[in-house]
N, C-alpha and C. Protein backbone atom coordinates (compact mmCIF):
# COMPACT_ATOMS: atom_id res chain seq x y z
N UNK A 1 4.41 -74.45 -3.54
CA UNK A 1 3.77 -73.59 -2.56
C UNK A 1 4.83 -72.79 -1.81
N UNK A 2 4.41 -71.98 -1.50
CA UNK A 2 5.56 -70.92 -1.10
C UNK A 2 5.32 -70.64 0.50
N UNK A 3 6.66 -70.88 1.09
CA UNK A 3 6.22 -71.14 2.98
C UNK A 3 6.22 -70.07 3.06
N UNK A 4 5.18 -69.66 4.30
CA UNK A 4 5.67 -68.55 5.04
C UNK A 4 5.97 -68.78 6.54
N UNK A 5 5.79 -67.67 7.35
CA UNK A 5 6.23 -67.32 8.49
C UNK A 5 4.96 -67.84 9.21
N UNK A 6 5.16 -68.93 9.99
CA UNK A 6 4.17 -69.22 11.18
C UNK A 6 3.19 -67.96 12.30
N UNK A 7 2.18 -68.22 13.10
CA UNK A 7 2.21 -67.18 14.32
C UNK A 7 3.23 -67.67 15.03
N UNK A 8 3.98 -68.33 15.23
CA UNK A 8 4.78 -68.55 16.40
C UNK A 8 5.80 -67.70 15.99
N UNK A 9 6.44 -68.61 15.10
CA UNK A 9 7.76 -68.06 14.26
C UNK A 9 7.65 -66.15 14.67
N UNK A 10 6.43 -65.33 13.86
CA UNK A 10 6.28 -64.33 14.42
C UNK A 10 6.44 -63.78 15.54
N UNK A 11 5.62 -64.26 16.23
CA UNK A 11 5.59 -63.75 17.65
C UNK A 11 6.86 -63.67 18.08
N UNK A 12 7.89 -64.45 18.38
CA UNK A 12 9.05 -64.73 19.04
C UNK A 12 9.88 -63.84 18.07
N UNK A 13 9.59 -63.67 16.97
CA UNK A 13 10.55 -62.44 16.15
C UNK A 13 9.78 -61.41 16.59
N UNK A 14 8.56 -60.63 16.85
CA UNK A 14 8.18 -59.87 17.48
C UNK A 14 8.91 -59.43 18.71
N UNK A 15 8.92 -60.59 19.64
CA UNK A 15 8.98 -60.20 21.27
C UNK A 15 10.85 -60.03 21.38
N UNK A 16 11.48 -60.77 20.23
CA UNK A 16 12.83 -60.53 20.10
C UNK A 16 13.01 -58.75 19.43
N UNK A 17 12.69 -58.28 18.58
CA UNK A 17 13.07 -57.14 17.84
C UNK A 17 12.35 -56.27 19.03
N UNK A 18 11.45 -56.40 20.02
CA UNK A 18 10.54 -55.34 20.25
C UNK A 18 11.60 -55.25 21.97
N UNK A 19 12.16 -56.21 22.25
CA UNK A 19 13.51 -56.25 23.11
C UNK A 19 14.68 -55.44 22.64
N UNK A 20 14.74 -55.87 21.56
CA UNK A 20 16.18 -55.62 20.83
C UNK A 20 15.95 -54.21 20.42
N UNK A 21 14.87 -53.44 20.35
CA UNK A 21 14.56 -51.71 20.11
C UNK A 21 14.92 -51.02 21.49
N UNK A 22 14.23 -51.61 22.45
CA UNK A 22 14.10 -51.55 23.26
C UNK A 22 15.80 -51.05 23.82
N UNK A 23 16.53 -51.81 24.08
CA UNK A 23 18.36 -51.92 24.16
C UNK A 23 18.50 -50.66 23.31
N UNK A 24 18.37 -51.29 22.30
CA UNK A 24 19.39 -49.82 21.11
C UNK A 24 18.93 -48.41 21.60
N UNK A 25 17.91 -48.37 22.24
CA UNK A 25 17.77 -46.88 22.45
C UNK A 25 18.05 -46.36 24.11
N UNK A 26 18.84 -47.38 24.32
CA UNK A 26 19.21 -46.83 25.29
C UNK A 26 21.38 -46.56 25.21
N UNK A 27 21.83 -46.42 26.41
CA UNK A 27 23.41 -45.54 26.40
C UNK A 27 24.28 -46.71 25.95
N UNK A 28 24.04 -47.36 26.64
CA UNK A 28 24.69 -49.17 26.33
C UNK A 28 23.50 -50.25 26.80
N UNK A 29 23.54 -50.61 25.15
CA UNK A 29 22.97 -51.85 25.20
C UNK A 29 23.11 -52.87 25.40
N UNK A 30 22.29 -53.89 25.97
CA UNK A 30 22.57 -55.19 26.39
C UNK A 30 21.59 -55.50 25.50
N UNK A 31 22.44 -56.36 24.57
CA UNK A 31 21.39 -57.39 23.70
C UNK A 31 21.88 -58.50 23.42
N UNK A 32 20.85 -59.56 24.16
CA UNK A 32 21.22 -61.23 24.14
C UNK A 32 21.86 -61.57 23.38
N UNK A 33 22.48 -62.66 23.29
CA UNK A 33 23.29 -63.53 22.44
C UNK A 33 21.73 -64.75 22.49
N UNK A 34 21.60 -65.13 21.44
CA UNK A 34 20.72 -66.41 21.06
C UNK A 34 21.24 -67.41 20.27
N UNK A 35 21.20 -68.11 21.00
CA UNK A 35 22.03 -69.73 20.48
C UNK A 35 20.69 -70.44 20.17
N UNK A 36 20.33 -70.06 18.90
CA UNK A 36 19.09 -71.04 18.27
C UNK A 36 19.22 -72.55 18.08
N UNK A 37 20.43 -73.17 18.99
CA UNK A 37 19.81 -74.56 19.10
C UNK A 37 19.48 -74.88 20.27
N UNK A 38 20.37 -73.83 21.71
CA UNK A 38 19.32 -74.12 22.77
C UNK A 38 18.02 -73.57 22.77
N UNK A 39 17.65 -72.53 22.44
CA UNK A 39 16.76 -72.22 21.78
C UNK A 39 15.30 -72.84 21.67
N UNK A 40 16.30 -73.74 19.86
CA UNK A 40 14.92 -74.98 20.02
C UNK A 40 14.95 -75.82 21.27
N UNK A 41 16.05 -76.57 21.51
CA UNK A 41 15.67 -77.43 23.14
C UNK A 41 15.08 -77.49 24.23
N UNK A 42 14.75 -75.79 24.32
CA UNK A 42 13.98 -75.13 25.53
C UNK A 42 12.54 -75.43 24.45
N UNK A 43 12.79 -74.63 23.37
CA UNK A 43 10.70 -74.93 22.70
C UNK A 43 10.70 -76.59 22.85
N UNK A 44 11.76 -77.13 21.95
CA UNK A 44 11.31 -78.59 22.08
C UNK A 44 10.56 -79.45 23.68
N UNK A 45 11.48 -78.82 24.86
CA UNK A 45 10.56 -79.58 26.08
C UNK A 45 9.62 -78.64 26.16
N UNK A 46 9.45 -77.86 26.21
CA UNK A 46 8.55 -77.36 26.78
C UNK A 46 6.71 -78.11 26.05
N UNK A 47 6.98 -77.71 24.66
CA UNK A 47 6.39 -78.65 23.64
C UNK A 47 5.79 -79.89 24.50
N UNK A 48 7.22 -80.62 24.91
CA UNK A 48 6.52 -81.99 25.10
C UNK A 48 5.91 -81.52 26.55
N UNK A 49 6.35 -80.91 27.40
CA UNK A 49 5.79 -80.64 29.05
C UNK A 49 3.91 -80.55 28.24
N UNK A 50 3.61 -79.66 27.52
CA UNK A 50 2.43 -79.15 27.39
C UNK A 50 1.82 -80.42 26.32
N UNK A 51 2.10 -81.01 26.10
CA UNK A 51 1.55 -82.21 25.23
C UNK A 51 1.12 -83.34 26.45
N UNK A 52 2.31 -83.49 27.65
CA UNK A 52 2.01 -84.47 28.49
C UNK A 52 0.98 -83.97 29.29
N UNK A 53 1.16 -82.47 29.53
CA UNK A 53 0.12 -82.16 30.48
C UNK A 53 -1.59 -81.86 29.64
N UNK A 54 -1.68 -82.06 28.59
CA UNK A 54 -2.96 -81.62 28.23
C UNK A 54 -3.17 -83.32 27.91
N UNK A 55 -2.20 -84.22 28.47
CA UNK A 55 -2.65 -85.52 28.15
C UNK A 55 -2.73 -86.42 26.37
N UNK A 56 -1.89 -85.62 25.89
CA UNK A 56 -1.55 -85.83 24.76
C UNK A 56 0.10 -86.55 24.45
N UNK A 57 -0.45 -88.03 23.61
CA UNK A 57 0.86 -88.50 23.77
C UNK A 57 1.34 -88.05 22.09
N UNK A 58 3.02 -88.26 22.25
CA UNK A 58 3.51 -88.14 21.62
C UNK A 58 4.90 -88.94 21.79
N UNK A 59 5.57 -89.12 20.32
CA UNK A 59 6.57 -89.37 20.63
C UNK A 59 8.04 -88.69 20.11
N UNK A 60 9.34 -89.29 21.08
CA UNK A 60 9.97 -87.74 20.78
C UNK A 60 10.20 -87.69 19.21
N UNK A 61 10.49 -88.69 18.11
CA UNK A 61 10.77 -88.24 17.03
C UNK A 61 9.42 -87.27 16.21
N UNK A 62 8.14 -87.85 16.94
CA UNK A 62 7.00 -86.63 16.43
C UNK A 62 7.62 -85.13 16.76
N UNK A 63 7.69 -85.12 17.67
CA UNK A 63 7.89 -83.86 18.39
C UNK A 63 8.82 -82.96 17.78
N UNK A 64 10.72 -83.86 17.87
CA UNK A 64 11.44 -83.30 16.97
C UNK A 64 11.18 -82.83 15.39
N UNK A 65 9.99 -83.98 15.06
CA UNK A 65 9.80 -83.26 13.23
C UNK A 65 9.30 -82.36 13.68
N UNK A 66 8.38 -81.53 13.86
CA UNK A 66 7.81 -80.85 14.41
C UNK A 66 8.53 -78.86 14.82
N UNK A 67 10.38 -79.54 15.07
CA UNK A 67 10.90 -78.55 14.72
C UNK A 67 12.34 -78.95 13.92
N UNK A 68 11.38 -79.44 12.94
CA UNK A 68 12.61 -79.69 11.71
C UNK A 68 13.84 -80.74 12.32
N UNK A 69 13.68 -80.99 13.72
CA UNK A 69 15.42 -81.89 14.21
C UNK A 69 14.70 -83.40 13.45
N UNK A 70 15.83 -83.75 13.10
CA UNK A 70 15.77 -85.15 12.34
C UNK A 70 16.40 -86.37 12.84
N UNK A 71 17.38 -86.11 14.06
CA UNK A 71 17.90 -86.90 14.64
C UNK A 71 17.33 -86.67 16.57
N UNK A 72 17.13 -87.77 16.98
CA UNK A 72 17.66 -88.07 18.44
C UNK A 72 18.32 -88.17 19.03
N UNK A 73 19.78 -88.43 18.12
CA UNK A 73 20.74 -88.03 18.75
C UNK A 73 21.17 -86.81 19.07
N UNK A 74 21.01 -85.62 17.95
CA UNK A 74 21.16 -84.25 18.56
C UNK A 74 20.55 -83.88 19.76
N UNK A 75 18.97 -84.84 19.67
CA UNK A 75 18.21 -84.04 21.06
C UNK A 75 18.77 -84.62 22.53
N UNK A 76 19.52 -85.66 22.51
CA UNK A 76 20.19 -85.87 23.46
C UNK A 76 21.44 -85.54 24.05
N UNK A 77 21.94 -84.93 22.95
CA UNK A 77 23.23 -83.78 22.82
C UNK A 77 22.99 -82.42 23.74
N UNK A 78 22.15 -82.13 23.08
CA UNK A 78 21.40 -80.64 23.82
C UNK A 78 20.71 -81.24 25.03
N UNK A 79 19.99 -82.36 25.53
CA UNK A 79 19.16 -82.35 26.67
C UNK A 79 20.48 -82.60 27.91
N UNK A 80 21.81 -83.08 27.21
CA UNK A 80 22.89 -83.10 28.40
C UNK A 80 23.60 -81.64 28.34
N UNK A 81 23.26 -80.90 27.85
CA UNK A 81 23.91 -79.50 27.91
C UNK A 81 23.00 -78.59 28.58
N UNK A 82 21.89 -78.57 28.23
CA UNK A 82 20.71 -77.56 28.41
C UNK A 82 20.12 -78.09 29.63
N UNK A 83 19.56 -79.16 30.01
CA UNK A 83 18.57 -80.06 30.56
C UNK A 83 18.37 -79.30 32.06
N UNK A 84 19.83 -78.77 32.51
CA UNK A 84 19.51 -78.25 33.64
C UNK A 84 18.64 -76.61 33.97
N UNK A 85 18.96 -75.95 33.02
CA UNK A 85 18.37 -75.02 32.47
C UNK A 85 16.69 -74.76 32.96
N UNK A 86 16.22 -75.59 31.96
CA UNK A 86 15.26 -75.66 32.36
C UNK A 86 14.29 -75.16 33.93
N UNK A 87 13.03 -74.44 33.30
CA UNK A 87 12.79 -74.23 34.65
C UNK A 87 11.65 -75.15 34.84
N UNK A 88 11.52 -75.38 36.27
CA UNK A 88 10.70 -76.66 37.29
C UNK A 88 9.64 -76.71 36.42
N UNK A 89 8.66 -75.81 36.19
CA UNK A 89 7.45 -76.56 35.61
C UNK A 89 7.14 -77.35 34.61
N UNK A 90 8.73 -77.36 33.33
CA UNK A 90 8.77 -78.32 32.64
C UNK A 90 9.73 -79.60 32.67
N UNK A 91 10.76 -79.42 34.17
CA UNK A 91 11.43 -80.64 34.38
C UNK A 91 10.33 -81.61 34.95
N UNK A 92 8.99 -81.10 35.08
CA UNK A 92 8.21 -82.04 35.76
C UNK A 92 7.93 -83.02 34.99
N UNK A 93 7.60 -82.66 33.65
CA UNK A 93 6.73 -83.35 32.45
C UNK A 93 7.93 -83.87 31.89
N UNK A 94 9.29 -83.50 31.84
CA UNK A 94 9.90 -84.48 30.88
C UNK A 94 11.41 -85.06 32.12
N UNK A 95 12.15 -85.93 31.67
CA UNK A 95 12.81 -87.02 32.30
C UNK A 95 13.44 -86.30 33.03
C-alpha cells in the first residue's frame, strides 16, 4: 500500500509554505529555521495536553508511536531541552 500525506501532515506544510511565500516576497526575508525534532516535542505534548483534557488516557509510548518516536528515552531528551518552551495551556496537562 502506498502512504500518503495525512490532513495534518498537510496542513502544517500548508501553513509553513503559505508563511514561507509570504517572506520571499518581501526585501529581506525572515524565514524560520525548523528543528523537526522540537517540532515533534511541541506536537507530541500538546497531543498528550488534548488527550488528558478530553479525558482520554493514554500512555506515553502510545503517544510516541503515534509520531513514529520509538524510544522514551529521546522523549526525555527533548522534554529537558524544550519543556520550558512550552506555552501554559499545555504545561498544565503534562508534568
Amino acid at each position: 500500500m502506498k502512504e500518503s500525506i495525512n490532513p495534518t501532515e498537510r496542513a502544517v506544510m500548508e501553513t509553513v509554505r503559505e508563511k514561507t511565500r509570504k517572506q520571499l516576497n518581501k526585501r529581506v526575508p525572515d524565514i524560520d529555521y525548523i528543528d523537526h525534532r522540537r517540532m515533534t516535542y511541541l506536537l507530541i505534548e500538546d497531543r498528550i495536553a488534548d488527550y488528558k483534557e478530553a479525558g482520554i488516557e493514554r500512555t506515553l509510548p502510545e503517544v510516541l508511536a503515534e509520531f513514529g518516536v520509538k524510544s522514551t528515552h529521546t522523549y526525555y531528551e527533548w522534554y529537558e531541552k524544550w519543556h520550558s518552551l512550552l506555552p501554559e495551556h499545555i504545561k498544565r496537562y503534562v508534568r
